[in-house]
Protein backbone atom coordinates (compact mmCIF):
# COMPACT_ATOMS: atom_id res chain seq x y z
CA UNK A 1 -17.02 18.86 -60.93
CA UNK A 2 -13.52 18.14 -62.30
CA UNK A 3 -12.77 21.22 -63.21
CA UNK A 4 -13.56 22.28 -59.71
CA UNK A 5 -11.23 19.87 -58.17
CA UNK A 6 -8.31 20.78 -60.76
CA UNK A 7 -9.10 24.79 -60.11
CA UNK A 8 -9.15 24.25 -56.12
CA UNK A 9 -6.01 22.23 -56.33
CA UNK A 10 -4.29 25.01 -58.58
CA UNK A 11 -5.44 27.47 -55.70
CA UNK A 12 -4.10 25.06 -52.91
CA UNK A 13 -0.99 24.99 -54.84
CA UNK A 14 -0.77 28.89 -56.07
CA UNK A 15 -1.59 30.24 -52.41
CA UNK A 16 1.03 27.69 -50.40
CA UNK A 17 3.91 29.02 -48.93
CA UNK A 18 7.07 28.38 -50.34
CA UNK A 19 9.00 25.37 -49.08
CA UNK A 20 12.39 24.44 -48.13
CA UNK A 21 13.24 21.74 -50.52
CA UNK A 22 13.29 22.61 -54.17
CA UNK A 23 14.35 19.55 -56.92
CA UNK A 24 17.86 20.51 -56.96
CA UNK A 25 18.27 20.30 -53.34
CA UNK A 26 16.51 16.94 -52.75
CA UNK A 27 19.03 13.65 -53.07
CA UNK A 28 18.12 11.89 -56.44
CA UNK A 29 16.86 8.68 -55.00
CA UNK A 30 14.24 11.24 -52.67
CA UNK A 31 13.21 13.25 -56.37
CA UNK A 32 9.77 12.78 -57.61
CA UNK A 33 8.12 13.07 -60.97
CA UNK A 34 5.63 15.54 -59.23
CA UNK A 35 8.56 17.26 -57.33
CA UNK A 36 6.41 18.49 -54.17
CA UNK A 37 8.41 17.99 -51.46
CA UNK A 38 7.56 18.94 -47.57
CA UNK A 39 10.00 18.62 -44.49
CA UNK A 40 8.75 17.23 -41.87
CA UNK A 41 7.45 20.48 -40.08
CA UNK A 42 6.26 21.61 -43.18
CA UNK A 43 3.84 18.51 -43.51
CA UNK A 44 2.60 19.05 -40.15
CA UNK A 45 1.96 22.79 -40.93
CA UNK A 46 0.50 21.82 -44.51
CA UNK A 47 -1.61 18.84 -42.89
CA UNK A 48 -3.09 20.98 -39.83
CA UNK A 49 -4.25 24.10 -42.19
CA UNK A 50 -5.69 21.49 -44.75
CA UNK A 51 -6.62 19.13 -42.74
CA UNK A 52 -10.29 18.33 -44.67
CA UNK A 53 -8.68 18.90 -47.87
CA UNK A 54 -5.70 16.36 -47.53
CA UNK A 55 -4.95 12.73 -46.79
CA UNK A 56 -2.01 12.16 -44.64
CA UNK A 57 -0.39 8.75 -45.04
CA UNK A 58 2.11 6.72 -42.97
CA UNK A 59 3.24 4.45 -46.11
CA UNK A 60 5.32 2.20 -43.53
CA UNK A 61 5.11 -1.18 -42.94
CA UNK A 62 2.72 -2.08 -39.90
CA UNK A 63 5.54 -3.63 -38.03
CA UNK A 64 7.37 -0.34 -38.32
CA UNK A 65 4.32 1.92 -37.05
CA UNK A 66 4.10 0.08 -34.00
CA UNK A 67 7.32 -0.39 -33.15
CA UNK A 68 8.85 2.84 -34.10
CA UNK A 69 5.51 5.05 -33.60
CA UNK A 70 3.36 6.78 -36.31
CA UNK A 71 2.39 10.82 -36.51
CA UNK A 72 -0.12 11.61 -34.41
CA UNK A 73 -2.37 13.58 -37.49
CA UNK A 74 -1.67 11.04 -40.46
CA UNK A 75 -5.18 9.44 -41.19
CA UNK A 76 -3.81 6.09 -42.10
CA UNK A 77 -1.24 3.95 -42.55
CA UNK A 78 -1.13 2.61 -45.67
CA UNK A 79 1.95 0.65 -46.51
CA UNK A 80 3.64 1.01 -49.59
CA UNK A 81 6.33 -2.06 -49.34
CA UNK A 82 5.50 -5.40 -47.37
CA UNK A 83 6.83 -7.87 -45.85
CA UNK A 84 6.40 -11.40 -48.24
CA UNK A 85 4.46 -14.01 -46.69
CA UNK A 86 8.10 -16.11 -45.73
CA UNK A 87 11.15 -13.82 -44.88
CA UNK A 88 13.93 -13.31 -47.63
CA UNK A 89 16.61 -12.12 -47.16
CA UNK A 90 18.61 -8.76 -49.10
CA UNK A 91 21.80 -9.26 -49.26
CA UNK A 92 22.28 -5.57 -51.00
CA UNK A 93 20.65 -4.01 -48.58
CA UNK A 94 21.53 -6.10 -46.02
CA UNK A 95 18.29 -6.94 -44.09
CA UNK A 96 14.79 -8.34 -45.10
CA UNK A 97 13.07 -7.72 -48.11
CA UNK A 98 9.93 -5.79 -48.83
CA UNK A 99 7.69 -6.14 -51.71
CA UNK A 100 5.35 -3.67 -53.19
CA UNK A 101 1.86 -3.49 -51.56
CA UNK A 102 -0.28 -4.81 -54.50
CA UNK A 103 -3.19 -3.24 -52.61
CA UNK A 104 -1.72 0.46 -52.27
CA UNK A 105 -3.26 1.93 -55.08
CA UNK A 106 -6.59 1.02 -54.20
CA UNK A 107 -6.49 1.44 -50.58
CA UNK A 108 -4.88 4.99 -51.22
CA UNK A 109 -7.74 5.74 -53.22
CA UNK A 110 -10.64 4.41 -50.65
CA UNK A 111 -8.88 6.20 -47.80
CA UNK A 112 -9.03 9.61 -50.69
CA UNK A 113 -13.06 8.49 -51.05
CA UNK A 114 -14.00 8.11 -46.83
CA UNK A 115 -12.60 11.55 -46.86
CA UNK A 116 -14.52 12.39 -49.49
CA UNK A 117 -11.68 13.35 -51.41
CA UNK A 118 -10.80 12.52 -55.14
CA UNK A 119 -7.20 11.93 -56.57
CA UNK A 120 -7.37 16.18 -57.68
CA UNK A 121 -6.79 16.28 -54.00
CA UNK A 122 -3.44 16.56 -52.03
CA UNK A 123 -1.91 13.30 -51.03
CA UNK A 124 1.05 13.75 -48.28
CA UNK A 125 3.06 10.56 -47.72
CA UNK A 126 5.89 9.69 -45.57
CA UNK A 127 8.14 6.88 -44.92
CA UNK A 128 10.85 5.89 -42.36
CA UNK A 129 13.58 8.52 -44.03
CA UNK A 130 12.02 10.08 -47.77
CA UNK A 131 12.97 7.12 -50.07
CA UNK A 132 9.95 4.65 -50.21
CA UNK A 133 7.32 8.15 -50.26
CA UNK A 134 9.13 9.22 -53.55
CA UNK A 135 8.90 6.39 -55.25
CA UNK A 136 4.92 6.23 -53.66
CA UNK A 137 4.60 9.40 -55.51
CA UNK A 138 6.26 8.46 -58.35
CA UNK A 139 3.65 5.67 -58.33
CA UNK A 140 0.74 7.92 -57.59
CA UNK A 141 1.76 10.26 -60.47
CA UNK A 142 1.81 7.48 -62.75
CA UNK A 143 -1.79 6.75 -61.84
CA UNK A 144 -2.98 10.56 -62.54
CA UNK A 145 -2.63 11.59 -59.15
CA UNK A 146 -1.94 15.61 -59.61
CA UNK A 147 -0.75 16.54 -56.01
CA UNK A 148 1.80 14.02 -54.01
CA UNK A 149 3.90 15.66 -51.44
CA UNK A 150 6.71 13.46 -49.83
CA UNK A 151 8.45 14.32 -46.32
CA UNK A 152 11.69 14.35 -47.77
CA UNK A 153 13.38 13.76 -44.19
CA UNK A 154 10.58 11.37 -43.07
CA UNK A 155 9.72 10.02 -40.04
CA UNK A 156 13.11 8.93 -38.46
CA UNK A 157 15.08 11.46 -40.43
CA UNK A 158 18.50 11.00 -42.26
CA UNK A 159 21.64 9.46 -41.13
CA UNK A 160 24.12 11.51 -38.83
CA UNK A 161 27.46 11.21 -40.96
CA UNK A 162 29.79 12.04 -37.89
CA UNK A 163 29.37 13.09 -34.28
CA UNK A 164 28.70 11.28 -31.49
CA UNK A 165 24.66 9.84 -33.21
CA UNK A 166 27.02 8.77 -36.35
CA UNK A 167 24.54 6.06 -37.94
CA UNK A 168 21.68 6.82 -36.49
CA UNK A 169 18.82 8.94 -37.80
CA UNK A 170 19.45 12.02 -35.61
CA UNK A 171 19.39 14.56 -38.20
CA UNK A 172 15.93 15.69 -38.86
CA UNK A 173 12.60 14.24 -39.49
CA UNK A 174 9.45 14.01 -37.89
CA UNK A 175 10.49 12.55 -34.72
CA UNK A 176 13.93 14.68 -34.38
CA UNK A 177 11.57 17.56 -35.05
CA UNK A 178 9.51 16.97 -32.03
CA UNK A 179 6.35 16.32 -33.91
CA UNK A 180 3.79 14.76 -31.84
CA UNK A 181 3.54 11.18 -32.50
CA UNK A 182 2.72 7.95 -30.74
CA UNK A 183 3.20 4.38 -30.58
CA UNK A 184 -0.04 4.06 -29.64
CA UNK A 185 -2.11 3.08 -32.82
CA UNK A 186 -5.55 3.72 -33.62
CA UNK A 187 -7.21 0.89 -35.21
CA UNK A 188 -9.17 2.93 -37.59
CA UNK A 189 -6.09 3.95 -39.18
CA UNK A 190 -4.08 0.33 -39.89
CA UNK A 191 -3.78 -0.73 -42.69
CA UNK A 192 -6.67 -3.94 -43.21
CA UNK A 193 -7.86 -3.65 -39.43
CA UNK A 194 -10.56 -0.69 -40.01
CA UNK A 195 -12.46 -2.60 -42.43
């Protein structure tokens, strides 16, 4: 049975197209230990031809899926960072701080099992801009997982460095890509509400 799962994933991998972002091309805090990277259009193009094969997560927090929106085709968020219990403040970052889901691993792997999928099995994640999904990978790898794509331009895309959107995230990602998505949330999909 395993070597079915590793053969089918070499196939899934073999007979993919050939995507935009290669390592050398991808920022260093966005690189991966896997390095399988999608753009945003090439997740939803991946997801929607292997759709029964794949597990699409929205690794945001819960406050940012429903306040920002969430894709439309990801089966679940499943947060990879969280807010602590009492707010604390970063003053590096300059906003609040999240702390690693202690849960993620486990959930990521009961979402993989309702879908009657195993960890052999592709695994696309994406975050508010590429950052948090690599280091979900990165994570992922550690714990055997053989394909995890991240949306290097994630949801909300990069920062515009000039021009009149200057600051904003304006310069790709799922949303600037016209992608459908939704603020509307389906409960079945949140993180700790479908169970």
């Amino acid at each position: 049975m395993k070597s079915r799962a590793l053969l089918l994933a070499a196939l899934l991998i073999a007979s993919a197209p050939a995507y935009a972002f290669d390592a050398a091309s991808v920022p260093p805090i966005k690189r991966t230990k896997l390095q399988q990277y999608l753009s945003a259009k090439e997740a939803a193009e991946f997801v929607k031809k292997n759709a029964s094969t794949s597990l699409f997560l929205d690794i945001r927090t819960p406050a940012e899926t429903a306040f920002v929106g969430m894709p439309a085709m990801a089966d679940a968020n499943v947060p990879y960072m969280v807010e602590p219990a009492f707010p604390v403040w970063d003053d590096a970052k300059n906003t609040l701080q999240l702390e690693l889901n202690p849960d993620f691993l486990p959930e990521v792997r009961r979402r993989l099992s309702a879908k009657g999928l195993t960890p052999d099995d592709p695994v696309v994640l994406i975050c508010r801009s590429g950052d948090r999904s690599a280091a979900a990978s990165n994570l992922l790898a550690e714990a055997g997982f053989k394909i995890a794509y991240t949306v290097v331009d994630g949801f909300e895309g990069d920062l515009a460095a000039g021009g009149p959107n200057a600051g904003r995230r304006a310069v790709n990602g799922w949303k600037n890509a016209g992608l459908a998505w939704s603020y509307r949330l389906d409960k079945s999909k949140m993180y700790q509400l479908d169970k």
